[in-house]
Protein backbone atom coordinates (compact mmCIF):
# COMPACT_ATOMS: atom_id res chain seq x y z
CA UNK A 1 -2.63 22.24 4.54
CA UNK A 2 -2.32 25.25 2.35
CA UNK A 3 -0.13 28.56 2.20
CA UNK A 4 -0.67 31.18 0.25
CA UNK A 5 1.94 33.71 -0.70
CA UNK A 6 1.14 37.20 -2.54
CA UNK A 7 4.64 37.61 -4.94
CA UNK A 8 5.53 40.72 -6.78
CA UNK A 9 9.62 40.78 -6.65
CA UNK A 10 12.37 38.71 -8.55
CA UNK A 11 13.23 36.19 -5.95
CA UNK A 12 16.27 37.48 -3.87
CA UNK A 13 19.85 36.06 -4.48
CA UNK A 14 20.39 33.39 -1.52
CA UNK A 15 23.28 32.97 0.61
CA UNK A 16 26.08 31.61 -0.98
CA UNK A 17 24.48 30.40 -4.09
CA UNK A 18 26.58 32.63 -6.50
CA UNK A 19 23.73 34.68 -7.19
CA UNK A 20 21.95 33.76 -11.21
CA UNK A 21 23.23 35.41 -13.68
CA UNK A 22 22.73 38.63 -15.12
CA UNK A 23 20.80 37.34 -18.21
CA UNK A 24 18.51 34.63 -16.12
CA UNK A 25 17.65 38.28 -14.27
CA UNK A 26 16.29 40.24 -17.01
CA UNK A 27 14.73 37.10 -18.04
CA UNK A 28 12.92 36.54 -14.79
CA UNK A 29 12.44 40.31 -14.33
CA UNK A 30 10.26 40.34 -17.77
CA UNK A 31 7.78 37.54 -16.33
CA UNK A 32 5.65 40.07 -13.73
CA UNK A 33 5.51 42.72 -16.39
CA UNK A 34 4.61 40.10 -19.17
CA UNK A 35 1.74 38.37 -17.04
CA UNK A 36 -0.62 41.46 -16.33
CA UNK A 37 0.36 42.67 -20.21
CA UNK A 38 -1.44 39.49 -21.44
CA UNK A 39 -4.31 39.90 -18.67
CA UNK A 40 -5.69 43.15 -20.32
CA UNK A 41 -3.23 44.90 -22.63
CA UNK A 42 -0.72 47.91 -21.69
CA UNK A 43 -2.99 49.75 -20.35
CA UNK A 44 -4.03 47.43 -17.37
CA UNK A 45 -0.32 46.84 -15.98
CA UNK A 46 -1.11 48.84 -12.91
CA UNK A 47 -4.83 47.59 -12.43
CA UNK A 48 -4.89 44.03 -13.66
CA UNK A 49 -4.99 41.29 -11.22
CA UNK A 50 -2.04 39.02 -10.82
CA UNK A 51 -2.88 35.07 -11.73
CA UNK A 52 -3.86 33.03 -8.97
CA UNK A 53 -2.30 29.53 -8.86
CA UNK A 54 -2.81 26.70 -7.05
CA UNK A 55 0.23 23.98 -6.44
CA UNK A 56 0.00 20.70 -4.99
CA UNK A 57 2.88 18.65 -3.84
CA UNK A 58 4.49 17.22 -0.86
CA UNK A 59 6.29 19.78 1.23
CA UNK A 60 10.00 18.61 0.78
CA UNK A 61 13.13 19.62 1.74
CA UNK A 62 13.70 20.73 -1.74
CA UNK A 63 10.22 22.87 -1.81
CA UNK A 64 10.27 24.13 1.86
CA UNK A 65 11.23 27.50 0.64
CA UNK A 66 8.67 27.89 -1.62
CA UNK A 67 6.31 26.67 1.17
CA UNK A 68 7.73 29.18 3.30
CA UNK A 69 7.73 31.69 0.98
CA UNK A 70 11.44 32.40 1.07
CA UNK A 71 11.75 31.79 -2.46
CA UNK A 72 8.68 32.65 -4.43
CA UNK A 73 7.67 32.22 -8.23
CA UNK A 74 7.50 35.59 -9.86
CA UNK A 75 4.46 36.92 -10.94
CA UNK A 76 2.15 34.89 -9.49
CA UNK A 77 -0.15 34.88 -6.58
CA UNK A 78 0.43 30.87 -5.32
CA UNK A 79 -1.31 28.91 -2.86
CA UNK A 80 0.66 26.01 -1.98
CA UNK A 81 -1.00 22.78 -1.03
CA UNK A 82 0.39 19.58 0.42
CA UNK A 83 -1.40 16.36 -0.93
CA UNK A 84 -0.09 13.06 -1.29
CA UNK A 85 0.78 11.25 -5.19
CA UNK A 86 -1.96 8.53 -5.32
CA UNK A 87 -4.55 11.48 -4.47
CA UNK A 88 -2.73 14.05 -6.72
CA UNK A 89 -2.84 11.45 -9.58
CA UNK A 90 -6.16 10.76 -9.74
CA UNK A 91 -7.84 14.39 -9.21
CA UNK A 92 -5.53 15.45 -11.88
CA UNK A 93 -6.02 12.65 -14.53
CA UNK A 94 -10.01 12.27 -13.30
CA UNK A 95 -10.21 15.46 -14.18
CA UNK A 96 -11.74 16.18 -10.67
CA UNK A 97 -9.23 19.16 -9.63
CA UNK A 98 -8.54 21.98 -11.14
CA UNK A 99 -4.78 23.01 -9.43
CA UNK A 100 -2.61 24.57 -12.39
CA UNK A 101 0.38 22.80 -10.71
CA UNK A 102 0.81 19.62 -9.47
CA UNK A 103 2.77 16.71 -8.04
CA UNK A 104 2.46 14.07 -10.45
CA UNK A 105 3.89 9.94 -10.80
CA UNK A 106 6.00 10.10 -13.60
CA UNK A 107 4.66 6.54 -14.84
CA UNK A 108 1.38 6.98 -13.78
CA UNK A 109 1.29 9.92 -15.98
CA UNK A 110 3.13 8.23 -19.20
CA UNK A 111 0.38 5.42 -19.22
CA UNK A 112 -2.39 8.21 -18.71
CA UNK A 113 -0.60 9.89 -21.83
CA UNK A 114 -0.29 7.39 -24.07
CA UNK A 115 -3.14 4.35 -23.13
CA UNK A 116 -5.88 7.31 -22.20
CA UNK A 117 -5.20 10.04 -24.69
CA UNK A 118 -4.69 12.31 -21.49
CA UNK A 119 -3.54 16.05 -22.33
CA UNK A 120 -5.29 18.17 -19.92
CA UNK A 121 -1.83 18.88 -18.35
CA UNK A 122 2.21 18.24 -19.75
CA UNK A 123 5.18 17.80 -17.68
CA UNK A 124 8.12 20.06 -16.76
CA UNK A 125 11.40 18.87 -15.95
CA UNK A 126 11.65 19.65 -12.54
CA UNK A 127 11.99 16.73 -10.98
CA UNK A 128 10.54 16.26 -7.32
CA UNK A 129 11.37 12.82 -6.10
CA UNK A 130 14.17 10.10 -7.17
CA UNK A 131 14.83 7.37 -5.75
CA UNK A 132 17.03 4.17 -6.16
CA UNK A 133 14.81 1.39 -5.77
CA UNK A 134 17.49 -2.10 -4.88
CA UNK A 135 16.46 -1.27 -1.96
CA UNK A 136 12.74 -1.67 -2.21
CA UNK A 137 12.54 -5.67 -3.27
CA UNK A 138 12.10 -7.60 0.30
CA UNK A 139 12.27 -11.41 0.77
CA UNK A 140 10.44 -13.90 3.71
CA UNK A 141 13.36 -14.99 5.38
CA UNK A 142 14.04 -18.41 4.80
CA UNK A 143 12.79 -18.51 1.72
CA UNK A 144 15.60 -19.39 -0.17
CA UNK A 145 15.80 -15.83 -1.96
CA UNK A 146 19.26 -15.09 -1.91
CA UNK A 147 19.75 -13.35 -4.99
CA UNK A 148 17.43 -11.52 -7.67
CA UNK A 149 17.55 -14.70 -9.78
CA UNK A 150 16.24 -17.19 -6.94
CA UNK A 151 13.18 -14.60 -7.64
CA UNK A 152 12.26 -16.93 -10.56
CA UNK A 153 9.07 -18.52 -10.14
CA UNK A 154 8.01 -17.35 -7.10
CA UNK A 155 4.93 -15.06 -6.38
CA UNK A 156 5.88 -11.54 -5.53
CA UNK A 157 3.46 -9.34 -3.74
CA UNK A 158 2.49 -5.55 -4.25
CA UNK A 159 -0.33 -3.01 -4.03
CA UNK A 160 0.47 -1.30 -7.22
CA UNK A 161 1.74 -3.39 -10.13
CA UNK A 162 2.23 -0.48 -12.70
CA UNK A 163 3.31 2.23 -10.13
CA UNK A 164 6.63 4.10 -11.26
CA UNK A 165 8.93 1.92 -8.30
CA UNK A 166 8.00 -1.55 -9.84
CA UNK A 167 8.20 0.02 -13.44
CA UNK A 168 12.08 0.70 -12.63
CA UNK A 169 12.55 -2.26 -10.35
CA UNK A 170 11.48 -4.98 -13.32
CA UNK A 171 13.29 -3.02 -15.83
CA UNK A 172 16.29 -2.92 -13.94
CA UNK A 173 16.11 -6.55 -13.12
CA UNK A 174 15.33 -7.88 -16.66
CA UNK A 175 18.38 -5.50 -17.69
CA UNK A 176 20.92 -6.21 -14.94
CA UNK A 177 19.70 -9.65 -13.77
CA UNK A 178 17.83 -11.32 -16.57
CA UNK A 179 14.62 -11.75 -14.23
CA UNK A 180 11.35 -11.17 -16.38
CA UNK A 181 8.06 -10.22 -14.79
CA UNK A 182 6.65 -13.03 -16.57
CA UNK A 183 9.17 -15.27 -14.64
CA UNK A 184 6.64 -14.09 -11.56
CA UNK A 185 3.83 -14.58 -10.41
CA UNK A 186 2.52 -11.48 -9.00
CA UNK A 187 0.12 -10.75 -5.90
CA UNK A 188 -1.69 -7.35 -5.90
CA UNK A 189 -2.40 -6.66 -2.05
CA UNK A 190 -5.81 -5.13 -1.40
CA UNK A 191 -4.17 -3.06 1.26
CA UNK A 192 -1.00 -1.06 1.49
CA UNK A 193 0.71 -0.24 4.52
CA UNK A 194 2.04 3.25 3.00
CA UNK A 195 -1.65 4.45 2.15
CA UNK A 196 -1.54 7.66 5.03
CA UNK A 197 1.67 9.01 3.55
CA UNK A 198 1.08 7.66 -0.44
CA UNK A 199 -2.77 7.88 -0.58
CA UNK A 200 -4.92 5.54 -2.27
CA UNK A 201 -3.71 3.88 -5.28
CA UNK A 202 -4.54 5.31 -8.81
CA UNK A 203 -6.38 3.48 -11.84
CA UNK A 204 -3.14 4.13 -13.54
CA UNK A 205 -0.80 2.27 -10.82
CA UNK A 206 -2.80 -0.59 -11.32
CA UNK A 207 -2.73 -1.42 -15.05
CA UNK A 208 -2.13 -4.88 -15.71
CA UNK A 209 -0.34 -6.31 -18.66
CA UNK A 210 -0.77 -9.21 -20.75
CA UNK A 211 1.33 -12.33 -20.69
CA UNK A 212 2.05 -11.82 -17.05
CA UNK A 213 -0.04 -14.01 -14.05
CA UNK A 214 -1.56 -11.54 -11.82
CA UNK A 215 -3.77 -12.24 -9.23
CA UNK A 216 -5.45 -10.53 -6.50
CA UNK A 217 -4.30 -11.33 -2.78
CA UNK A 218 -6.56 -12.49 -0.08
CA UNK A 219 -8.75 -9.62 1.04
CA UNK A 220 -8.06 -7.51 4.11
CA UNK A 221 -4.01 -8.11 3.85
CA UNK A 222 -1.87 -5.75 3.10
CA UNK A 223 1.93 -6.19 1.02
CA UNK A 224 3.24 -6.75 4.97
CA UNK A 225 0.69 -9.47 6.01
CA UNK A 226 0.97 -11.13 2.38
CA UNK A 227 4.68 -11.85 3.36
CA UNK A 228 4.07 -13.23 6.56
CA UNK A 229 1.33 -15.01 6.03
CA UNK A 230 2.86 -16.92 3.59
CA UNK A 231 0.75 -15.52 0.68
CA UNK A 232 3.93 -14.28 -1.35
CA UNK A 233 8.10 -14.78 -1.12
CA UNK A 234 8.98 -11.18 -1.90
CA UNK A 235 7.70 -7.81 -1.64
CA UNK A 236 8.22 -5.35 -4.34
CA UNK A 237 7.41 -1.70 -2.90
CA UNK A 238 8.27 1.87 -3.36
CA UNK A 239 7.92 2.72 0.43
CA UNK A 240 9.21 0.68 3.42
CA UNK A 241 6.88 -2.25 4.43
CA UNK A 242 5.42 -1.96 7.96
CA UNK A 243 6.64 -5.35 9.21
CA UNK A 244 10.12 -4.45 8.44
CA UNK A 245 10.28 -1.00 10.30
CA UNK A 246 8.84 -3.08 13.09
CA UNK A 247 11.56 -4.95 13.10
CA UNK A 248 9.82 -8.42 12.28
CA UNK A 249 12.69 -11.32 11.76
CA UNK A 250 11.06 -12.92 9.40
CA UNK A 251 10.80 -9.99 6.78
CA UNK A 252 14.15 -8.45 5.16
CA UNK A 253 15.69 -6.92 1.88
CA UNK A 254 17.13 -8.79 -0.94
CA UNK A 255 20.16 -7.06 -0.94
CA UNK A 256 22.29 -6.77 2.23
CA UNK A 257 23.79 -3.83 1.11
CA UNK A 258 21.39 -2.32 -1.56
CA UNK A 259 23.75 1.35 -0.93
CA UNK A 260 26.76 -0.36 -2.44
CA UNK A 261 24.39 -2.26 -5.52
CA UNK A 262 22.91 1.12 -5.87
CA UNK A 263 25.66 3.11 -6.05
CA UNK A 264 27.39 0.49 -8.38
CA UNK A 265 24.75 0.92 -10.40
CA UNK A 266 24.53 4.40 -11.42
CA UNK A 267 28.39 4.54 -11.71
CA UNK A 268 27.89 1.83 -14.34
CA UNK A 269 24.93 3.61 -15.61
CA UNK A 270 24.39 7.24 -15.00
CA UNK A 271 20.66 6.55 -14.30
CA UNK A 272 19.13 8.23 -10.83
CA UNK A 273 15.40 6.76 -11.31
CA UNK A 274 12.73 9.44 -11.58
CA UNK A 275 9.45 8.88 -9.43
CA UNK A 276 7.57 11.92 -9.36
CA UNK A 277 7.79 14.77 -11.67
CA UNK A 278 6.02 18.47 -11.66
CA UNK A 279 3.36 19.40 -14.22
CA UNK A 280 1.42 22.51 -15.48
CA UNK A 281 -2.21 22.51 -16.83
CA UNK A 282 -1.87 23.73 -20.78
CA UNK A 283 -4.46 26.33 -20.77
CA UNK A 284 -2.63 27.92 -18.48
CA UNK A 285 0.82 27.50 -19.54
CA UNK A 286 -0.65 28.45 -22.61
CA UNK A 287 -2.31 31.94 -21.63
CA UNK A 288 1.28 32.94 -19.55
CA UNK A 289 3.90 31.89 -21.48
CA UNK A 290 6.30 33.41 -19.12
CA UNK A 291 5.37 31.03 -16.78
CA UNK A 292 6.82 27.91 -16.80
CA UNK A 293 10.27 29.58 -16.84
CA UNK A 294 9.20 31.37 -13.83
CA UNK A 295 8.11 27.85 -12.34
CA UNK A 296 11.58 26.25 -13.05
CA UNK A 297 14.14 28.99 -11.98
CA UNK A 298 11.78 29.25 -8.55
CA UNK A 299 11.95 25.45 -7.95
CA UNK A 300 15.56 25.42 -8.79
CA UNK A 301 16.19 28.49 -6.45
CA UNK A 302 14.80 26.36 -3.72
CA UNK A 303 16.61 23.14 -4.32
CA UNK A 304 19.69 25.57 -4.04
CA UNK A 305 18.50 26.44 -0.40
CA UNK A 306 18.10 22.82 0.39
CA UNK A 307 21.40 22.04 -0.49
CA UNK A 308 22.80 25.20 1.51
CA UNK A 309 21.29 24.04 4.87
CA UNK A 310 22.41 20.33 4.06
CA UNK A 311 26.15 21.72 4.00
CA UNK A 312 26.19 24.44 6.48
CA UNK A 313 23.41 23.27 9.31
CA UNK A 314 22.19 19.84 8.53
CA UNK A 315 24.75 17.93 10.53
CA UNK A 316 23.37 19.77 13.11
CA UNK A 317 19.47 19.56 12.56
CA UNK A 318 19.91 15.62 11.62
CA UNK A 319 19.93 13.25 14.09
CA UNK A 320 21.97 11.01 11.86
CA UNK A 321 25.17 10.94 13.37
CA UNK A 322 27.50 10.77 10.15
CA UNK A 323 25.49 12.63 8.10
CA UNK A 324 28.06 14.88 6.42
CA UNK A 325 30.20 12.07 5.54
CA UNK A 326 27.13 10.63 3.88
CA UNK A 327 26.69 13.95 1.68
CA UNK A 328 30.27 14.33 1.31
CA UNK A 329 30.12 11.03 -0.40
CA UNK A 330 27.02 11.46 -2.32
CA UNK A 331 29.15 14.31 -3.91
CA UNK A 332 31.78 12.84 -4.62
CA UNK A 333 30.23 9.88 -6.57
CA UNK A 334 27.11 11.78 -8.16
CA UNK A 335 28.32 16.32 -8.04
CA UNK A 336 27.12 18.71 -6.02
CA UNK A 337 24.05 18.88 -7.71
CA UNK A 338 22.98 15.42 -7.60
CA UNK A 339 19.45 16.09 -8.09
CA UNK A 340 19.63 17.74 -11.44
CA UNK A 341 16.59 19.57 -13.40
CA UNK A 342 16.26 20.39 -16.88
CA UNK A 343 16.14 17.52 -20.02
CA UNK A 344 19.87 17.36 -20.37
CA UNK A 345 21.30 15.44 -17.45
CA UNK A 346 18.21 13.67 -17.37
CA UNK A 347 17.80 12.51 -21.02
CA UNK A 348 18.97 8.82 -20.46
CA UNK A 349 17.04 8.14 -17.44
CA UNK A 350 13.66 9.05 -18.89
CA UNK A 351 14.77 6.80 -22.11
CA UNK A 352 15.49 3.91 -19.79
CA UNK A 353 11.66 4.53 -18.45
CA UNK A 354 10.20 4.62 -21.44
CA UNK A 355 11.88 1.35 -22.25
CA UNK A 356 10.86 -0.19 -19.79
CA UNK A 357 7.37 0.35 -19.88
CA UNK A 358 6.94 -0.26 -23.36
CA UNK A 359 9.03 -3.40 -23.09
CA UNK A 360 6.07 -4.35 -20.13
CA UNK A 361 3.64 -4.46 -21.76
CA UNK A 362 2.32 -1.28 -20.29
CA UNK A 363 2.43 1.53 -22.51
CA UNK A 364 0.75 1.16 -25.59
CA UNK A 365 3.74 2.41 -27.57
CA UNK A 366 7.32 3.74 -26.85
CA UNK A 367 6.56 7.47 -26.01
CA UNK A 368 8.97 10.54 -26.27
CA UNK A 369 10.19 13.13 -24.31
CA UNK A 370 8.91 15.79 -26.71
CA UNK A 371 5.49 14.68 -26.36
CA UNK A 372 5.39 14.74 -22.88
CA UNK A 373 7.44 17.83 -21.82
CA UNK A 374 5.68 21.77 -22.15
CA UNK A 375 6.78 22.50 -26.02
CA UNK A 376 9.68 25.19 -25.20
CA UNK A 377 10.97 23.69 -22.08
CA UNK A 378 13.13 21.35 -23.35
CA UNK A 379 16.33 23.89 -23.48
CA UNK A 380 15.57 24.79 -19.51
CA UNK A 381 18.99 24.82 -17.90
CA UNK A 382 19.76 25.49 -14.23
């Protein structure tokens, strides 16, 4: 599904937001004079046509209004396209699509980076999806898996064994825990249960490393039917298995409480794990240079209006029934902005991936946030 909006106005002060300030204004202003300057000189301000961009990404509560075309990116005519990762990934680093935007695992694209020489596109720091991922290890029910370090040689199944979610999950259980991947055996399931909302699994999700047994599960089962056929002990998954949102006793997660180990965690830490991550093609960040300042203060504008409806009508819209004391508490523990964009706030959690996938035998060498950001937006503040 695709929408197109037609833009040719700074994007209007929302509700409540406190408005930008004067200087991000003039700033902004300058991009949709700058973009038809550099089309065909001076002369063609009034006659030049405005840059047509494509953008692919899931259509989240933090880019509805740029889907909707409340909040629009100045300067540009954009067509905005929902897709799912595994798809965006591999069009993008296949070379087999052409969007100048787009949706983008943040592991997935570090490996692409560093193991494949990829450079056809470099990431911003607006970051789309986070996620805290105690949640996502699940255990066969009388197995005797009681506590991350009962995970110690067992065999652990997945569909993706170099996907961004297991990345963090064995870092953060080497680091917290002391549990190794090698102290695994791992299961690669030939089918995954998320495929209709994740699409199919890219090359780079499915790198394996030396010095760790992988194998591949029986064919036709999925991470699910691995569990409960007796295949594997644990699951190890970025979305929710299918077995356990059907409610199937004999499937169920590590933790008991994984929103009290995750919130202990970043209290402890300061890390919010980053799963997917925005990126611009550098021909064309390249021939507007305007642009990817445009990109960010739009995207940021619209995580503003997602965080205006979640404290003024969401309690309403929600059928969860305390879901303002939920976001009240999110607030207090992590600021009103809990999903932050920009380098800054996110320096240490990108480290920590890096780390880790370095340290797994993954990446062929400890990469760097310079190297993988758009030179110049490194500074970008909200």
């Amino acid at each position: 599904m695709s929408i197109n909006h037609s833009f040719s106005s700074l994007p209007g002060k929302l509700p409540g937001d406190g408005g930008i300030s004067r200087r991000r204004m003039l700033s902004l202003s300058a991009i949709g004079l700058a973009l038809p300057t550099m089309l065909g000189g001076a002369g063609a301000v009034a006659q030049a046509r405005r840059p047509q961009l494509t953008v692919s990404s899931y259509r989240l509560d933090r880019t509805a209004a740029l889907f909707s075309g409340r909040v629009q990116i100045d300067g540009v005519d954009a067509t905005f396209v929902e897709d799912a990762i595994g798809d965006m990934n591999t069009r993008a680093f296949t070379r087999s699509g052409a969007n100048e935007i787009t949706e983008l695992g943040l592991h997935p694209f570090m490996l692409a980076h560093a193991n494949e020489g990829f450079r056809d596109y470099a990431l911003l720091p607006i970051f789309l999806l986070r996620q805290f991922r105690h949640k996502s290890v699940f255990v066969r029910t009388g197995a005797g898996i009681n506590k991350p370090e009962d995970l110690k040689g067992r065999r652990v199944g997945t569909p993706g064994y170099s996907s961004t979610s297991l990345t963090w999950i064995r870092g953060i259980f080497a680091d917290e825990y002391g549990v190794k991947p090698s102290d695994m055996e791992w299961v690669i399931a030939n089918k995954d249960s998320s495929a209709a909302e994740a699409g199919k699994i890219s090359a780079q999700e499915s790198v394996n490393p030396e010095g760790v047994s992988i194998v591949q599960g029986p064919p036709g089962l999925d991470e699910s039917q691995l569990l409960l056929e007796g295949e594997v002990d644990a699951l190890f998954h970025a979305a929710t298995p299918a077995a356990f949102l059907q409610g199937d006793p004999r499937i169920s997660r590590l933790f008991a409480d994984p929103r009290a180990i995750e919130q202990d965690y970043y209290q402890r830490t300061g890390i919010f794990p980053i799963m997917h991550v925005l990126a611009i093609r550098r021909d064309v960040a390249k021939a507007y240079p305007q642009l990817p300042r445009a990109i960010f203060d739009a995207y940021s504008q619209a995580k503003t209006a997602a965080y205006q409806l979640m404290n003024r009508l969401n309690w309403a819209t929600d059928m969860l029934p305390w879901y303002s004391a939920e976001l009240e508490a999110t607030q207090q523990l992590m600021g009103r902005n809990f999903y932050p964009y920009g380098i800054a706030p996110n320096e240490k959690t990108l480290n920590a991936l890096f780390d880790y996938s370095y340290r797994q035998g993954l990446a062929s060498r400890r990469l760097s946030i310079e190297e993988v950001f758009l030179p110049g937006t490194l500074n970008f503040e909200e």
